[in-house]
Protein backbone atom coordinates (compact mmCIF):
# COMPACT_ATOMS: atom_id res chain seq x y z
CA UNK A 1 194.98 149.90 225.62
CA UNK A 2 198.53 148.95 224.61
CA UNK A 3 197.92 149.32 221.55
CA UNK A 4 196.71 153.07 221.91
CA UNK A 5 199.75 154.21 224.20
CA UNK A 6 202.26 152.92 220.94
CA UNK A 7 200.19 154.90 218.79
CA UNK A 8 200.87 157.90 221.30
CA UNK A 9 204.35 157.29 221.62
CA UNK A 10 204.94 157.22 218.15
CA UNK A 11 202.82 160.40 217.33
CA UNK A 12 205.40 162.10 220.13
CA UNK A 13 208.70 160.52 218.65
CA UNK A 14 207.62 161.68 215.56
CA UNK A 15 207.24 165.33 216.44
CA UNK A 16 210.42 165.43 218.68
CA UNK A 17 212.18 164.11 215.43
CA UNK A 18 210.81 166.70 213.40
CA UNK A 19 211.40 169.37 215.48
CA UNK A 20 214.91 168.57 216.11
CA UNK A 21 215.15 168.17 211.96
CA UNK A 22 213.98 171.50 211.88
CA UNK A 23 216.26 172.78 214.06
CA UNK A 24 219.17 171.18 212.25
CA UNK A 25 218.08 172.63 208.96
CA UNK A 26 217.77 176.17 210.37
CA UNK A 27 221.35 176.13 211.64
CA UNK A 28 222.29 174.95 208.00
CA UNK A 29 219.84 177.85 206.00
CA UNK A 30 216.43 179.18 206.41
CA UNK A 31 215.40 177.87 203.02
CA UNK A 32 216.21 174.31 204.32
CA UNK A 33 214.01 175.16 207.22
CA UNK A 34 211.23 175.90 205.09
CA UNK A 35 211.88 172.67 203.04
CA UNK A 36 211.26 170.43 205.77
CA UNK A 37 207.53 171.50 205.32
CA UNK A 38 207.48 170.59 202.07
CA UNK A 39 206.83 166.89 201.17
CA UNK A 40 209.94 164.87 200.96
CA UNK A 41 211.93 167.60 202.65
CA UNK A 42 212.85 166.01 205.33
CA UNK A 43 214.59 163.06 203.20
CA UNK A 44 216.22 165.34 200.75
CA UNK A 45 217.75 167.29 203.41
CA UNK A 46 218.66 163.84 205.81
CA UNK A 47 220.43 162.40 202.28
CA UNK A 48 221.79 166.18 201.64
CA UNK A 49 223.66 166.58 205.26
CA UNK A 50 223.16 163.10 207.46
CA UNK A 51 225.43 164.46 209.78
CA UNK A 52 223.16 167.39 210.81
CA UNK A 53 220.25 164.60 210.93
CA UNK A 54 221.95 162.47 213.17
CA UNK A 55 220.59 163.86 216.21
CA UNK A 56 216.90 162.94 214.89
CA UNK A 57 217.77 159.43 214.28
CA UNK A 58 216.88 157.82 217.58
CA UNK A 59 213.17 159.10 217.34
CA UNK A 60 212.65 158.05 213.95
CA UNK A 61 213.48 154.69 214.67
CA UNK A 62 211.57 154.91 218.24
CA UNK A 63 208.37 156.28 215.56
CA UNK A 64 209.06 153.37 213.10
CA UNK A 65 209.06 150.69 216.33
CA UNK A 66 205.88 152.61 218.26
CA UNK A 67 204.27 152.06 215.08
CA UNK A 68 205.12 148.40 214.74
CA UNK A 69 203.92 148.04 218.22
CA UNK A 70 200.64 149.81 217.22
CA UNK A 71 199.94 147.45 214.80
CA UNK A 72 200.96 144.51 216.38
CA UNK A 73 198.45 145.44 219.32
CA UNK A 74 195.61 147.34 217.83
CA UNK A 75 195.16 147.69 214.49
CA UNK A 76 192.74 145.89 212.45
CA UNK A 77 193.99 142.88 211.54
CA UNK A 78 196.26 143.07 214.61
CA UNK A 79 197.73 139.60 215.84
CA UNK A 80 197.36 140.60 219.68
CA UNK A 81 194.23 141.87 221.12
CA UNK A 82 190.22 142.75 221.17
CA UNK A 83 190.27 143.05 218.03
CA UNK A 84 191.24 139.95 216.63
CA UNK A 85 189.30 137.89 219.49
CA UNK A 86 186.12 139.57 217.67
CA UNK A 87 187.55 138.84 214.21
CA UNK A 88 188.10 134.64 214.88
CA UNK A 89 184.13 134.22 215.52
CA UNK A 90 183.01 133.24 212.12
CA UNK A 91 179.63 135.49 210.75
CA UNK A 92 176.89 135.15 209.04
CA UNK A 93 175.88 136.93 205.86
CA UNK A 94 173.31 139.42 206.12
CA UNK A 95 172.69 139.19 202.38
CA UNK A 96 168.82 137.30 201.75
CA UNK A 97 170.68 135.57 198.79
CA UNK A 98 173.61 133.52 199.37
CA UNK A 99 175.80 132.14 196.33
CA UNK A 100 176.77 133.38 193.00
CA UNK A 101 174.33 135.15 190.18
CA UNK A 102 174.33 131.68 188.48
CA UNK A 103 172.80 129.87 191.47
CA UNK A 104 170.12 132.60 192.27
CA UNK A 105 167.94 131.84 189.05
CA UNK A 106 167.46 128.40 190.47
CA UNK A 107 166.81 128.83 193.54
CA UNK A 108 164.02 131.76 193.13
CA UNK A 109 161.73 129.92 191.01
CA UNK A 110 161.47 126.46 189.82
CA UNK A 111 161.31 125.90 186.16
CA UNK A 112 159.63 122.93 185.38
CA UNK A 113 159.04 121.84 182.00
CA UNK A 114 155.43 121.69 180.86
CA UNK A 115 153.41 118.21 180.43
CA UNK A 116 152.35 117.18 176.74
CA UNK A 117 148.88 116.53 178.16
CA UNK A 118 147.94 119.15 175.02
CA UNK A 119 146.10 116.66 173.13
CA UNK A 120 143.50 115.27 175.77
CA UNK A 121 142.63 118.71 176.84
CA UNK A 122 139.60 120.64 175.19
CA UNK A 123 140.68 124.14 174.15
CA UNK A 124 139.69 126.33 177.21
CA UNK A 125 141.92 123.74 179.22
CA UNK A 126 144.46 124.53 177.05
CA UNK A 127 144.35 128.81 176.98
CA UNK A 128 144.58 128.15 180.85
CA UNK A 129 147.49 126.00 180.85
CA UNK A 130 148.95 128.50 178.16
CA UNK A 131 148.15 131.56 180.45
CA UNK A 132 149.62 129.69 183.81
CA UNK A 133 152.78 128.99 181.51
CA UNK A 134 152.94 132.93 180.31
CA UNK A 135 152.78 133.80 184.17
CA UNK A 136 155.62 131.05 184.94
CA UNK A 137 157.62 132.35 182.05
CA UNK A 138 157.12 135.52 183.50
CA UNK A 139 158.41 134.72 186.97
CA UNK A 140 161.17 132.90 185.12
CA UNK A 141 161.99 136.49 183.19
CA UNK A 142 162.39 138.33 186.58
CA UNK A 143 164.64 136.18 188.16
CA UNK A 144 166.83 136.33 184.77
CA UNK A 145 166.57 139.78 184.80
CA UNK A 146 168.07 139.89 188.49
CA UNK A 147 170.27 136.99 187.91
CA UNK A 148 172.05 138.85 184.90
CA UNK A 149 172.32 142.30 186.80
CA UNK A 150 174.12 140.38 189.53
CA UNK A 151 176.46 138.30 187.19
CA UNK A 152 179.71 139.74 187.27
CA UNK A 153 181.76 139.55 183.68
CA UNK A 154 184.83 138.08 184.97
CA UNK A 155 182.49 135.21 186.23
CA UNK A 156 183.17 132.66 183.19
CA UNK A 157 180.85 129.60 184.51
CA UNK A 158 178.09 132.17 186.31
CA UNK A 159 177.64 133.28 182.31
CA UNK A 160 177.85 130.00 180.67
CA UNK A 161 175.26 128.52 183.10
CA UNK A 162 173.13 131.86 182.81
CA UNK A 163 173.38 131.73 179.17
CA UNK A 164 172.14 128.45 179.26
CA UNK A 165 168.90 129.60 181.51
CA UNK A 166 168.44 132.03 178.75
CA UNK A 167 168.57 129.15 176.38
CA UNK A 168 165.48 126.97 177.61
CA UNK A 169 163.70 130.59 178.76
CA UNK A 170 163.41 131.19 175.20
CA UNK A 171 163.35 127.79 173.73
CA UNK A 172 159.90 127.89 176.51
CA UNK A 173 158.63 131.14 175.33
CA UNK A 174 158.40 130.07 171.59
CA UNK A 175 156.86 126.98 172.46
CA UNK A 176 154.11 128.75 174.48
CA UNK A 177 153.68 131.41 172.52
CA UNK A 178 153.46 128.88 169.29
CA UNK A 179 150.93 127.84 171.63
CA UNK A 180 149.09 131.00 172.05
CA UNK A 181 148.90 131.69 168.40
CA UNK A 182 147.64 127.89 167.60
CA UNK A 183 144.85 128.40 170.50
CA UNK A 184 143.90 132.14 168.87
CA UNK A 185 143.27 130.51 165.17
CA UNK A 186 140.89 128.35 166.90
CA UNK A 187 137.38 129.55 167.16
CA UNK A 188 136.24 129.62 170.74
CA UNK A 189 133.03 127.87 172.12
């Protein structure tokens, strides 16, 4: 509430010194009148005759200190009162996804590397292991996909470590689909 009756003070210091501003500049010339409307009018013409703007001075300063006041009190960011009571809790992010773009690929989905259990397998054991690694790889491509669209390019490690990912995502996809092609030359039973 303190805060608020500054504000109002000010707001009223300010138009008492701009009225009697005006009134100064019309005893000088009515083109100086309509100057003081125009933006920096008023300090051409308090520079141009500061004798005449004397009698304004007190309520610009009593705006300038209202203002202070206001600030000090009220404002956001304010060092006295409701607001900065409700400011000192500490929040919690509403985001789903906490951390930067280089952290999110990692924690969506977990890449583990495929066993070299190829040779003991017969080959419909291995087109099912290839298929569950195509889906994986998959899952793997969509959290790249919204790991890069997060990654901002001012974030040096976020990239290195993301073009890393991209490394062993396509180091993984040639493998399996190496895979793939190795399982299609072989006739099925």
């Amino acid at each position: 509430m303190t805060g608020l009756v500054c504000l109002a003070i000010a707001v009223i210091c300010a138009l008492i010194s701009r009225v009697l501003l005006l009134i100064a500049a019309v005893n000088i010339s009515a083109w100086w009148a309509f100057g003081v409307f125009l933006p920096f009018g008023p300090m051409l013409f308090r520079l141009s005759y500061p004798e005449a703007a004397r009698s304004s001075y007190i309520f610009r300063v009593g705006t300038l200190v209202s203002f202070f006041l206001y600030v000090v009190f009220w404002a956001p960011g304010a060092l006295v009162g409701p607001v900065s009571k409700i400011r000192s809790q500490p929040t919690q992010p509403t985001q789903q996804h906490k951390g930067y773009a280089s952290e999110l690929g990692r924690k969506l989905v977990s890449f583990t590397k495929p066993t070299n259990k190829i040779k003991s397998q017969s080959p419909e054991e291995r087109r099912a292991a290839n298929e569950r690694e195509f889906e994986r790889l998959n899952k793997w491509k969509e959290a790249l996909e919204f790991q890069k669209r997060d990654l901002l390019q001012t974030d040096v490690e976020g990239n290195r470590a993301f073009n890393i990912d991209l490394g062993e995502y396509n180091a993984a996809l040639a493998a399996a689909t190496a895979e793939r092609q190795v399982l299609a030359a072989q006739p099925r039973k």
